[in-house]
Protein backbone atom coordinates (compact mmCIF):
# COMPACT_ATOMS: atom_id res chain seq x y z
CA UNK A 1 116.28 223.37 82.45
CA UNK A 2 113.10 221.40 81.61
CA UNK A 3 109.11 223.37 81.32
CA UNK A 4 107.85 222.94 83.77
CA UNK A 5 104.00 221.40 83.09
CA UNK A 6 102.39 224.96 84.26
CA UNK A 7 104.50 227.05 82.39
CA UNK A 8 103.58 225.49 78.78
CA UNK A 9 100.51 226.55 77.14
CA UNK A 10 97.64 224.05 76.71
CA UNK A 11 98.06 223.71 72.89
CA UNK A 12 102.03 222.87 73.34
CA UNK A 13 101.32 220.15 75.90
CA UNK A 14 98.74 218.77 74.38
CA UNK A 15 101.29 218.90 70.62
CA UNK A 16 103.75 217.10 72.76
CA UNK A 17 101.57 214.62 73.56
CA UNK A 18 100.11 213.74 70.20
CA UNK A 19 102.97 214.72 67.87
CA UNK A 20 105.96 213.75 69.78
CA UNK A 21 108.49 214.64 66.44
CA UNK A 22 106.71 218.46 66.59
CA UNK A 23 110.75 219.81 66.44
CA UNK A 24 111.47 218.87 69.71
CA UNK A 25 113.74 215.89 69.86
CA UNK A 26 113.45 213.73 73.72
CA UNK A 27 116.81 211.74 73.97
CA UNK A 28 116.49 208.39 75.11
CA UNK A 29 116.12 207.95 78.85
CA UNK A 30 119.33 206.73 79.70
CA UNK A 31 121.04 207.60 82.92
CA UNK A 32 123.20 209.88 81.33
CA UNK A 33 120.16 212.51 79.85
CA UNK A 34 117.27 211.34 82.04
CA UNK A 35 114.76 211.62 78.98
CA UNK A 36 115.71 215.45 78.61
CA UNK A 37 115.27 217.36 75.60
CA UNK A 38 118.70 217.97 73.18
CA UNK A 39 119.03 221.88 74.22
CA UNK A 40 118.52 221.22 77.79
CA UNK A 41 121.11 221.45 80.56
CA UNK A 42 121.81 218.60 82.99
CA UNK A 43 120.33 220.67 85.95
CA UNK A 44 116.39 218.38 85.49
CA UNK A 45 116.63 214.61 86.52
CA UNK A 46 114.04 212.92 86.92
CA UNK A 47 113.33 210.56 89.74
CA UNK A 48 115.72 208.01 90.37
CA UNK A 49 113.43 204.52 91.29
CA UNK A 50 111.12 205.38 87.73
CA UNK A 51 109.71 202.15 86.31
CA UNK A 52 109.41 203.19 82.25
CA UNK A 53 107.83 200.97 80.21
CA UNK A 54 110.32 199.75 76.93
CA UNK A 55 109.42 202.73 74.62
CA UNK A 56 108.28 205.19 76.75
CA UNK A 57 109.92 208.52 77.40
CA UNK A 58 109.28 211.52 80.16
CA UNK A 59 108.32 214.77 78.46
CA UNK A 60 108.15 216.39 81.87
CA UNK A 61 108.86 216.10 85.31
CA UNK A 62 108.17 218.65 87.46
CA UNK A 63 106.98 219.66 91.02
CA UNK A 64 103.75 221.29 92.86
CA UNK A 65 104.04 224.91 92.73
CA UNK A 66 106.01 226.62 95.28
CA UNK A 67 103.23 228.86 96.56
CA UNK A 68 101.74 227.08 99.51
CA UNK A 69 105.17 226.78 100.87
CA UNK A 70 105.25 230.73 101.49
CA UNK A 71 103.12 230.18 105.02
CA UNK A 72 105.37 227.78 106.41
CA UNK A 73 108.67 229.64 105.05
CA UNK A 74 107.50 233.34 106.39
CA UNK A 75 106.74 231.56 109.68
CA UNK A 76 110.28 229.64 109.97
CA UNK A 77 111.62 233.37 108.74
CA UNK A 78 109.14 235.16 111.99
CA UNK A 79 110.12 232.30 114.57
CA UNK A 80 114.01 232.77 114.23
CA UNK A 81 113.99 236.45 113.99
CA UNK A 82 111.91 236.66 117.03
CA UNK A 83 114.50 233.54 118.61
CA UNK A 84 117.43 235.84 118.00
CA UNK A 85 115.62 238.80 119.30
CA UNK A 86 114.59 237.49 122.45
CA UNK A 87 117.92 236.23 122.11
CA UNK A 88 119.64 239.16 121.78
CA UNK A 89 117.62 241.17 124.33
CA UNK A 90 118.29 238.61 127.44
CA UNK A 91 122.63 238.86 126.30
CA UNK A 92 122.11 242.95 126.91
CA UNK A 93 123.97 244.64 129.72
CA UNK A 94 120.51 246.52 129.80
CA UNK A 95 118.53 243.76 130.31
CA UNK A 96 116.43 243.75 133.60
CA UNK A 97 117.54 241.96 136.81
CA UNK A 98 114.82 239.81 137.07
CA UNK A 99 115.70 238.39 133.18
CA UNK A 100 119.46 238.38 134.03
CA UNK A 101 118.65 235.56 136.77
CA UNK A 102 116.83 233.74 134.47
CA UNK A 103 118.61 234.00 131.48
CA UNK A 104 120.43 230.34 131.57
CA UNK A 105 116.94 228.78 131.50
CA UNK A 106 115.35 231.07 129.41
CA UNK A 107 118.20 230.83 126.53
CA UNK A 108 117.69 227.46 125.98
CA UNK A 109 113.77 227.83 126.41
CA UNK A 110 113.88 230.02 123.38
CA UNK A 111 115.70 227.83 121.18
CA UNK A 112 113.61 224.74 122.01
CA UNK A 113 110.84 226.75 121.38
CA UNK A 114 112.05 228.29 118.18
CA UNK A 115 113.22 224.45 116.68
CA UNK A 116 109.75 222.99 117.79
CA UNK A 117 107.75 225.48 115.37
CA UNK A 118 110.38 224.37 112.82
CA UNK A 119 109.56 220.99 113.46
CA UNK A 120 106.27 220.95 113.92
CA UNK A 121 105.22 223.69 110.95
CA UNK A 122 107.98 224.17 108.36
CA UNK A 123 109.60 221.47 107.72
CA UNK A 124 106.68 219.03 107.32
CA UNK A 125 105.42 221.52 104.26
CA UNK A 126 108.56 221.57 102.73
CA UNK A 127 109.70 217.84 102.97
CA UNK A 128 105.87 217.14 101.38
CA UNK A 129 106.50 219.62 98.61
CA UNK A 130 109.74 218.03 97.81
CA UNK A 131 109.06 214.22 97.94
CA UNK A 132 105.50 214.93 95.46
CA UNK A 133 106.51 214.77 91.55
CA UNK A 134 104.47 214.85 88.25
CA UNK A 135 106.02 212.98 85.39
CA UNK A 136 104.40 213.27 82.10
CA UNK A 137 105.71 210.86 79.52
CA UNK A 138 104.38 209.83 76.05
CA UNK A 139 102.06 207.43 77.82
CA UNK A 140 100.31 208.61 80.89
CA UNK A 141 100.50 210.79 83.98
CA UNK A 142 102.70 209.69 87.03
CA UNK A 143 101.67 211.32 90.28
CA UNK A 144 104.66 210.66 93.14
CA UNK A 145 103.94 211.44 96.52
CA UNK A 146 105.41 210.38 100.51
CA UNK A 147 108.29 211.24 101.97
CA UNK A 148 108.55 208.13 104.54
CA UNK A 149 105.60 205.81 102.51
CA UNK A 150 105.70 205.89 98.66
CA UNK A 151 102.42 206.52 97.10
CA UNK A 152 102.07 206.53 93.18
CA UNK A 153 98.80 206.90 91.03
CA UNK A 154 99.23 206.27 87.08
CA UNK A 155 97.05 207.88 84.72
CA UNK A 156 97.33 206.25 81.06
CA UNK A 157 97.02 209.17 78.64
CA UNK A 158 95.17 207.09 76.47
CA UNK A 159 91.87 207.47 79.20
CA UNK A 160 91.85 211.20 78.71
CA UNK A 161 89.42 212.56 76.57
CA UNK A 162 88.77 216.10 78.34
CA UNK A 163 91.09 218.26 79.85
CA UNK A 164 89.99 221.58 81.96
CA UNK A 165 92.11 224.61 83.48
CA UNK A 166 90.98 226.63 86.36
CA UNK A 167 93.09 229.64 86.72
CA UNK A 168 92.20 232.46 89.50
CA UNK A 169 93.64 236.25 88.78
CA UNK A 170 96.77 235.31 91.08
CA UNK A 171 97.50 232.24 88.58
CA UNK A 172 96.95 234.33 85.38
CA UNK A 173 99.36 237.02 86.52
CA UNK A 174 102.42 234.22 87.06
CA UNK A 175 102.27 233.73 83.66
């Protein structure tokens, strides 16, 4: 499995950068290794449509962090648990008259309901998390993002000359 870009420490991604033949060997990006290193499994591929220039190589390719996808998930987790409940409690031999009667509207209230805060709140944060990549090869930055419309911004490594972290507490601690 490839590092991830967060995971390596400053001095090792900035080694890979400037010493590519530090001990790590990148096989060629061909279809069949996708520019991964030789100990590496063939679970990382990087994206499909990448336009490398002759002599360039991907060092990494990775995603956003999966954090700001825990909102959305615990609230597609809340709105079907609370679907099946409501669910569950108008099926009950229990359940009141009144709820009995309306029960073959309300059934299919509740699952409309439940797939338009699917819809409209999950799955919008998750198909944005998955369509955005970072590619890091020996020559610049690649920032991939769009899931219907494509937007890419290059960054030639040769026009960095500073490089700053920000980590909070909660960002230390994932370490």
């Amino acid at each position: 499995m490839a590092v991830p870009l967060n995971w390596l420490p400053m001095a090792d991604w900035w080694s890979l950068i400037l010493k590519p033949d530090s001990g790590r060997q990148l096989l060629p990006p061909t279809s069949s290794t996708c520019g991964r290193w030789k100990h590496e499994q063939a679970i990382h591929r990087i994206p499909v449509r990448m336009r490398l220039q002759p002599g360039e190589q991907v060092i990494v390719s990775a995603r956003p962090h999966a954090g700001p996808l825990a909102g959305p998930v615990l609230l597609a987790a809340a709105a079907c648990a609370a679907g099946g409940f409501v669910l569950g409690y108008l099926g009950r031999d229990s359940a009141p008259a009144e709820l009995v009667d309306w029960a073959p509207v309300l059934g299919p209230a509740v699952v409309l309901l439940v797939l338009l805060v699917l819809l409209r709140f999950s799955l919008p944060a998750v198909l944005r998390w998955n369509a955005t990549r970072y590619v890091l090869t020996n020559r610049r930055m690649i920032h991939r993002r769009g899931v219907l419309r494509r937007r890419e911004h290059d960054l030639p490594l040769a026009s960095v000359y500073q490089l700053e972290a920000r980590q909070g507490i909660l960002q230390r601690m994932q370490r």
